[in-house]
Protein backbone atom coordinates (compact mmCIF):
# COMPACT_ATOMS: atom_id res chain seq x y z
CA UNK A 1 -32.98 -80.64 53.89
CA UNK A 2 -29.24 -80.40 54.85
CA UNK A 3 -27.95 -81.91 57.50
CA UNK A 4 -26.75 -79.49 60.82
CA UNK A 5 -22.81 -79.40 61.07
CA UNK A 6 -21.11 -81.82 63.43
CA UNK A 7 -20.09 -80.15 66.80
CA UNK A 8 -16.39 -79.65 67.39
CA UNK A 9 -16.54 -80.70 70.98
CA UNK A 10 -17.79 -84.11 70.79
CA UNK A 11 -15.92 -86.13 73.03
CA UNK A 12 -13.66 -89.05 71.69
CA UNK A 13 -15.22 -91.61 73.66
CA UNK A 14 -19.11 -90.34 73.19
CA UNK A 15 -21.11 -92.65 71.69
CA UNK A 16 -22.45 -92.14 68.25
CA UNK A 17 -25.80 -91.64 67.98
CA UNK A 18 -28.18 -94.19 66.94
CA UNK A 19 -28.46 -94.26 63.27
CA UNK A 20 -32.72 -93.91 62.19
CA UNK A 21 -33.47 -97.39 60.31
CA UNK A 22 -35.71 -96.77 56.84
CA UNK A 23 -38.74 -98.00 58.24
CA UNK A 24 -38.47 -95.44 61.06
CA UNK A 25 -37.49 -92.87 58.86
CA UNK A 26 -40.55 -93.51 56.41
CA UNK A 27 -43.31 -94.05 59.28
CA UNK A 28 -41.48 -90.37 60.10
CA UNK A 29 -42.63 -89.25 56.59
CA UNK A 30 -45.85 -91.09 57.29
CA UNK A 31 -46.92 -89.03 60.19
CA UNK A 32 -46.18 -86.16 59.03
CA UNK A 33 -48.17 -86.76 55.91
CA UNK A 34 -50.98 -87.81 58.69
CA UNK A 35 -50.81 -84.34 60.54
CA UNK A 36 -51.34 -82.17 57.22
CA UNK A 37 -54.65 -84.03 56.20
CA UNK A 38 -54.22 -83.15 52.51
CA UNK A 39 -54.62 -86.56 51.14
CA UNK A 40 -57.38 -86.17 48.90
CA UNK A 41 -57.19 -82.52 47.40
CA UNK A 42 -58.42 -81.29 44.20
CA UNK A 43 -54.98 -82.03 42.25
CA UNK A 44 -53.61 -84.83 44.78
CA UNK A 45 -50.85 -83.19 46.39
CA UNK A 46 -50.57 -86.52 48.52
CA UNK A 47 -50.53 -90.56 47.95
CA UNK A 48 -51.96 -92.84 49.82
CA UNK A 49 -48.97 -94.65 51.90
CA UNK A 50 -49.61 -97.00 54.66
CA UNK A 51 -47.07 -96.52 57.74
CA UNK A 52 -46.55 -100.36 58.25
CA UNK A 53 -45.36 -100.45 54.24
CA UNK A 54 -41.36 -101.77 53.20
CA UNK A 55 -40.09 -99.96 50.28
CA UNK A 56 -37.15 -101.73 48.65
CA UNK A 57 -34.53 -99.31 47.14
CA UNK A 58 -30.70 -100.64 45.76
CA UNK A 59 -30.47 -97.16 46.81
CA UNK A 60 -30.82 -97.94 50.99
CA UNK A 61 -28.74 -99.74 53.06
CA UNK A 62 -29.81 -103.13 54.60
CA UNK A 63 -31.69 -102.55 57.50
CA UNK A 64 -31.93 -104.26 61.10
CA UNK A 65 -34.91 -106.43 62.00
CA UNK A 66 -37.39 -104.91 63.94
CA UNK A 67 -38.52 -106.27 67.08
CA UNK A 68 -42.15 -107.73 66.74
CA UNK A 69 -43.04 -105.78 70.20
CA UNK A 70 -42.24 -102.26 68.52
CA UNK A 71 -44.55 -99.78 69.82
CA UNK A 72 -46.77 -98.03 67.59
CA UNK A 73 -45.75 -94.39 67.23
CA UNK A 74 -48.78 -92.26 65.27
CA UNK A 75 -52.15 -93.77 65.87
CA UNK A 76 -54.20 -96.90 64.99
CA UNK A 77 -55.16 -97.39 61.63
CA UNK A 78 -58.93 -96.54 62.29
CA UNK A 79 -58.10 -93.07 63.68
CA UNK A 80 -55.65 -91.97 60.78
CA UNK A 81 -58.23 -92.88 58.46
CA UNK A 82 -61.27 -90.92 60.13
CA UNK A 83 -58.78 -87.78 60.18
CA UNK A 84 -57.63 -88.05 56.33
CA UNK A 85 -61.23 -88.65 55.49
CA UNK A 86 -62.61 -85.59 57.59
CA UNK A 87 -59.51 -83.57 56.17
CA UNK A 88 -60.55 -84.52 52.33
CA UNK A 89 -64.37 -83.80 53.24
CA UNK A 90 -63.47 -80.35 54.24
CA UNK A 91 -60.98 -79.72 51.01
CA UNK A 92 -64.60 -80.50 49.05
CA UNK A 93 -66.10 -78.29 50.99
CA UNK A 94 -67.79 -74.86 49.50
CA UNK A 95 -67.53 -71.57 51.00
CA UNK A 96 -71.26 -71.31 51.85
CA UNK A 97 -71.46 -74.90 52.96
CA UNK A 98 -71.22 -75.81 56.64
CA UNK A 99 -70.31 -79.90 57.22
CA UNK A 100 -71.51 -81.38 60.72
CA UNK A 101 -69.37 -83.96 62.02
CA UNK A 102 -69.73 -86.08 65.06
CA UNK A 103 -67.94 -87.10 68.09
CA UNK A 104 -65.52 -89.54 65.77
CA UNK A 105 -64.37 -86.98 63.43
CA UNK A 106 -67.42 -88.46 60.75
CA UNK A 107 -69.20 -85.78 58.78
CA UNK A 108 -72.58 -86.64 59.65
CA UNK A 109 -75.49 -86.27 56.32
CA UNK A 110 -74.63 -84.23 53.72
CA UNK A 111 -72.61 -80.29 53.96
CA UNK A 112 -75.66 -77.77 54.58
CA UNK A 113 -75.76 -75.07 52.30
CA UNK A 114 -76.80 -71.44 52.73
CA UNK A 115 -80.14 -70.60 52.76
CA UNK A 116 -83.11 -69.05 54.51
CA UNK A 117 -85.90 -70.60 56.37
CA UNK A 118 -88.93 -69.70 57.82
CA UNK A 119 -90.12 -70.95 61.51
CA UNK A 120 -92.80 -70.73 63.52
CA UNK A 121 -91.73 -68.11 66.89
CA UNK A 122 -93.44 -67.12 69.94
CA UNK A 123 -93.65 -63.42 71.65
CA UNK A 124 -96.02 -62.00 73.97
CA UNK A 125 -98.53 -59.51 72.15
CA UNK A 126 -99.51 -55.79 73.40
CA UNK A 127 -102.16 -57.65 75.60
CA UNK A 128 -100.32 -59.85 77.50
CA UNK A 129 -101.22 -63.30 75.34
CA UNK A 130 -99.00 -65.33 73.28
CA UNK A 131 -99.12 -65.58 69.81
CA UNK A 132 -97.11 -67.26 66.91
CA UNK A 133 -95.37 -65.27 64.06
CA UNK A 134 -93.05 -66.07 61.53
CA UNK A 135 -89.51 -65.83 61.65
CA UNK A 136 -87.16 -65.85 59.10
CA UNK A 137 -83.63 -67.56 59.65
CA UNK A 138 -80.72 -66.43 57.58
CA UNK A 139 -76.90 -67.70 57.68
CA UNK A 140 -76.03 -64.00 57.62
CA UNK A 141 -75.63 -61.01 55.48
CA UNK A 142 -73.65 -62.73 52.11
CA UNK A 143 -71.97 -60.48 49.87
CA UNK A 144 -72.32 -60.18 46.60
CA UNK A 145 -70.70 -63.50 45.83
CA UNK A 146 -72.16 -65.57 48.37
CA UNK A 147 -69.25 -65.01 50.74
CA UNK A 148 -70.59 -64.89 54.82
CA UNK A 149 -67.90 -61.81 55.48
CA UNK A 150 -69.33 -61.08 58.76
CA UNK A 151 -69.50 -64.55 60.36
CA UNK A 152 -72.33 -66.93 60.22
CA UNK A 153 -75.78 -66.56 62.11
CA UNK A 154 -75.16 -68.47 65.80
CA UNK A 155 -78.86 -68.73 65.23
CA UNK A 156 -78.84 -70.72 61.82
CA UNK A 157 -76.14 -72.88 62.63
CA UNK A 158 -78.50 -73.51 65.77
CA UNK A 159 -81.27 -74.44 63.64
CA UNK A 160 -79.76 -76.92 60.90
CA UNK A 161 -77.50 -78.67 63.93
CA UNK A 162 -80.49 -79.31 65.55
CA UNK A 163 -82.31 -80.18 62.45
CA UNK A 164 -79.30 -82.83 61.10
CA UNK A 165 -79.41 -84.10 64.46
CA UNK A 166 -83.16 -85.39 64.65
CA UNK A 167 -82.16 -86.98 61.56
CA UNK A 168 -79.28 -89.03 62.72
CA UNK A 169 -80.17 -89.38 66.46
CA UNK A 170 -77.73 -92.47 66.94
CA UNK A 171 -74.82 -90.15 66.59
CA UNK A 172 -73.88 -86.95 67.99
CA UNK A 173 -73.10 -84.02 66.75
CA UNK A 174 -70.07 -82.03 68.40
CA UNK A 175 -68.64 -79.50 65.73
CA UNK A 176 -68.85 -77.83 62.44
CA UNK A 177 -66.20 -77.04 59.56
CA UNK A 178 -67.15 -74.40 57.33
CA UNK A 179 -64.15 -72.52 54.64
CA UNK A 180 -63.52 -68.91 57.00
CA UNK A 181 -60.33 -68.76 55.17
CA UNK A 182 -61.92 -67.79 51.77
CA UNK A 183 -63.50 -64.65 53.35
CA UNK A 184 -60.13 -63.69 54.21
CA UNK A 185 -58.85 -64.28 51.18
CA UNK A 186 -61.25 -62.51 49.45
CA UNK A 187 -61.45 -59.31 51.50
CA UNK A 188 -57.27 -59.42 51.45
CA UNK A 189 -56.56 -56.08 49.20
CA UNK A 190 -54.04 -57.48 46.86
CA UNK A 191 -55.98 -60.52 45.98
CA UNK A 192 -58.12 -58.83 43.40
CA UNK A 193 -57.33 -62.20 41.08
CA UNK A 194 -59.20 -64.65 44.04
CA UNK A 195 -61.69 -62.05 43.96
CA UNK A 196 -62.47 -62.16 40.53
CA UNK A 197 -61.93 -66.17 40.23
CA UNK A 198 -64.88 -66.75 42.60
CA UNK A 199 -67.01 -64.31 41.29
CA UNK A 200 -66.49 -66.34 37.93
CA UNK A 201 -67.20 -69.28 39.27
CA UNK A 202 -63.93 -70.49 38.75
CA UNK A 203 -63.16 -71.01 42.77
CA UNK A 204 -66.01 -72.18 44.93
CA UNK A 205 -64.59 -75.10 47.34
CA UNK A 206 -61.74 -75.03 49.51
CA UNK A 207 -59.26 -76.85 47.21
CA UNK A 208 -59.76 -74.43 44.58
CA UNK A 209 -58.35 -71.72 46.33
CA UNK A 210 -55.61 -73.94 47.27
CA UNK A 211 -54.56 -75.19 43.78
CA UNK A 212 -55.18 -70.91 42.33
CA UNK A 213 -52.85 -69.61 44.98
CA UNK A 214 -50.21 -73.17 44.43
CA UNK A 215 -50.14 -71.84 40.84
CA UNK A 216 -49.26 -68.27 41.40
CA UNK A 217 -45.50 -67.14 40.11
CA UNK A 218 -43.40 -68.02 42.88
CA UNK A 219 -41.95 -64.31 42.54
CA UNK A 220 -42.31 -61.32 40.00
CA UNK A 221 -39.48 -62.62 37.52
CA UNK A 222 -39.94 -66.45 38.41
CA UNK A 223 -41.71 -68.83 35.72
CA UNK A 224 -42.15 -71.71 37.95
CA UNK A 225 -45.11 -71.59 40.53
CA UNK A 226 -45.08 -71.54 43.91
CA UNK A 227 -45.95 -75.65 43.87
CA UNK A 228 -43.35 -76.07 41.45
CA UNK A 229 -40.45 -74.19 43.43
CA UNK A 230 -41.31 -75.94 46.96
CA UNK A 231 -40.94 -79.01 45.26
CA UNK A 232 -37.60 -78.60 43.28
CA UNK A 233 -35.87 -76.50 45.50
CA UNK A 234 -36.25 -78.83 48.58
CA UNK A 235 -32.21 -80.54 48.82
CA UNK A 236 -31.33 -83.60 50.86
CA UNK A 237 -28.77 -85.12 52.66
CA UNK A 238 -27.20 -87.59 49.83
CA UNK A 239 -27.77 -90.88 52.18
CA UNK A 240 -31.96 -90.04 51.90
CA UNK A 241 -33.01 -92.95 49.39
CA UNK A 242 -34.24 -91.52 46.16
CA UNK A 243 -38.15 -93.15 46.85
CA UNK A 244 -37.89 -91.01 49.86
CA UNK A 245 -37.22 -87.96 49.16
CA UNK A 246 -39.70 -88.56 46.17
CA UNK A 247 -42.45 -89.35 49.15
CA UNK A 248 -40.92 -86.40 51.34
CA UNK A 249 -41.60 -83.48 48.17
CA UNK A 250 -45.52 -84.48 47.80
CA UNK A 251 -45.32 -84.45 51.66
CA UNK A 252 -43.81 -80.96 51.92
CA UNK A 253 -46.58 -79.81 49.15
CA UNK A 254 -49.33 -81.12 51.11
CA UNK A 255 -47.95 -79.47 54.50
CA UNK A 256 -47.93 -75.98 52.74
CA UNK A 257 -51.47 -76.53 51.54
CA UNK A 258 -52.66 -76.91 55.14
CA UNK A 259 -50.56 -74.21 56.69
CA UNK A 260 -51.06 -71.70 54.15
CA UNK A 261 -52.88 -72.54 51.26
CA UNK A 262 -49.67 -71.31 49.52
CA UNK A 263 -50.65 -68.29 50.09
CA UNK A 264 -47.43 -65.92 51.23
CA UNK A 265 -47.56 -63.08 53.75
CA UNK A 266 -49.64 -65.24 56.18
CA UNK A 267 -48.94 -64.76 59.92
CA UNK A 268 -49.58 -67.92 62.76
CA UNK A 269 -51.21 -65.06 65.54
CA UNK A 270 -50.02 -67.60 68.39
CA UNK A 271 -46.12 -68.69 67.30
CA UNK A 272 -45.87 -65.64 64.81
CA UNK A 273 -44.13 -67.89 62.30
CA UNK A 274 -44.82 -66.80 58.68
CA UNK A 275 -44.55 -67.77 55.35
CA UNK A 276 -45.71 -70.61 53.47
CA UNK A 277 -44.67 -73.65 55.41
């Protein structure tokens, strides 16, 4: 990350600005870690660091004391942990797997997997009376690798919501994850090597597709992958403390997993930034 050039028309009596201690810098790194939600992937692209924790470095500078009345700047403890857990949950998750989670971020039972059922419906008969046939519920049509390319049932997800929540009643259900991105993946045209992988077998939850696209060539002639070349080509200002910048490459790995799966090409519809970070 290099640092911006210093403007030409600071003043000569302007204050300089205030210098960012090492604890604030790494509870910095320490959100940002928090907002990507990668910590638990197939391949652990994150670690486990606590914001409140003092790395020693003869590398850093001594730092001020902190004021005991410093405000907390990303989150109680409780809430980061509910996000990194829901965010590992859905990394686990299979693409014809739904997970249910309730109005703390908590999966709630187990992920629901595709398949039909058959209920009892009612309909009014030629004669005016009503009578009970039986219906069959489906998640969708599936291609031929399981894959829900045209979006799943309304009516299904309907049905096993309701179902999940008779069985946990003392907590309610507000949302479902379930892996879209792999049908986009797979229907992409030049990604006849995802494709293939899941029809193998060989990707079926969301972190595999994350790790096969992280160890694609990072270009044509290149021999490192694209994990590799993120990491090693990421340069620092020379006063960022060695254990940081160590922290700060996982970090940066573990962002591109979230925004893009490392996948290149990718478009955000609403900013229209692209690429993989």
């Amino acid at each position: 990350m290099e640092r911006p050039p210093q403007r030409k028309d600071k003043k000569e009596n302007e204050p300089e600005p205030e210098k960012m201690s090492r604890r604030k810098f790494l509870g910095g790194a320490i959100g940002t870690a928090a907002s990507t939600g990668v910590l638990a992937t197939g391949y652990k692209l994150l670690q486990d660091y606590q914001p409140e924790a003092d790395v020693e470095s003869p590398l850093a500078p001594e730092r001020s004391p902190v004021p005991e009345s410093r405000p907390e700047r990303f989150g109680d403890k409780e809430r980061f942990e509910r996000e990194s857990t829901l965010y590992a949950q859905q990394y686990q998750l299979a693409y014809d797997e739904v997970l249910f989670f309730d109005q703390d971020g908590v999966m709630v039972g187990e992920p629901v997997q595709f398949e039909e059922f058959i209920v009892d419906r009612t309909r009014i008969n030629e004669n005016g009376e009503e009578e009970i046939f039986r219906y069959r519920l489906t998640p969708g049509p599936l291609n031929e690798a399981g894959l829900a390319t045209e979006g799943i049932a309304g009516e299904w997800l309907q049905f096993v919501r309701a179902r999940l929540q008779e069985q946990y009643p003392d907590r309610e259900i507000v949302g479902q994850l379930n892996n879209s991105d792999f049908v986009a993946a797979y229907q992409k045209a030049n990604n006849e090597s995802v494709r293939a992988a899941v029809s193998s077998g060989e990707i079926r939850r969301y972190s595999d597709l994350v790790k096969h696209f992280a160890e694609q060539p990072a270009s044509d002639s290149s021999h490192r992958s694209r994990l590799e070349f993120l990491q090693q080509e990421i340069t620092f200002a020379d006063d960022v403390p060695e254990p940081i910048q160590a922290v700060l490459r996982q970090q940066v790995v573990g962002l591109a997993a979230l925004e893009s799966k490392f996948e290149p090409g990718l478009t955000n519809v609403e900013s229209g930034a692209t690429g993989i970070l």
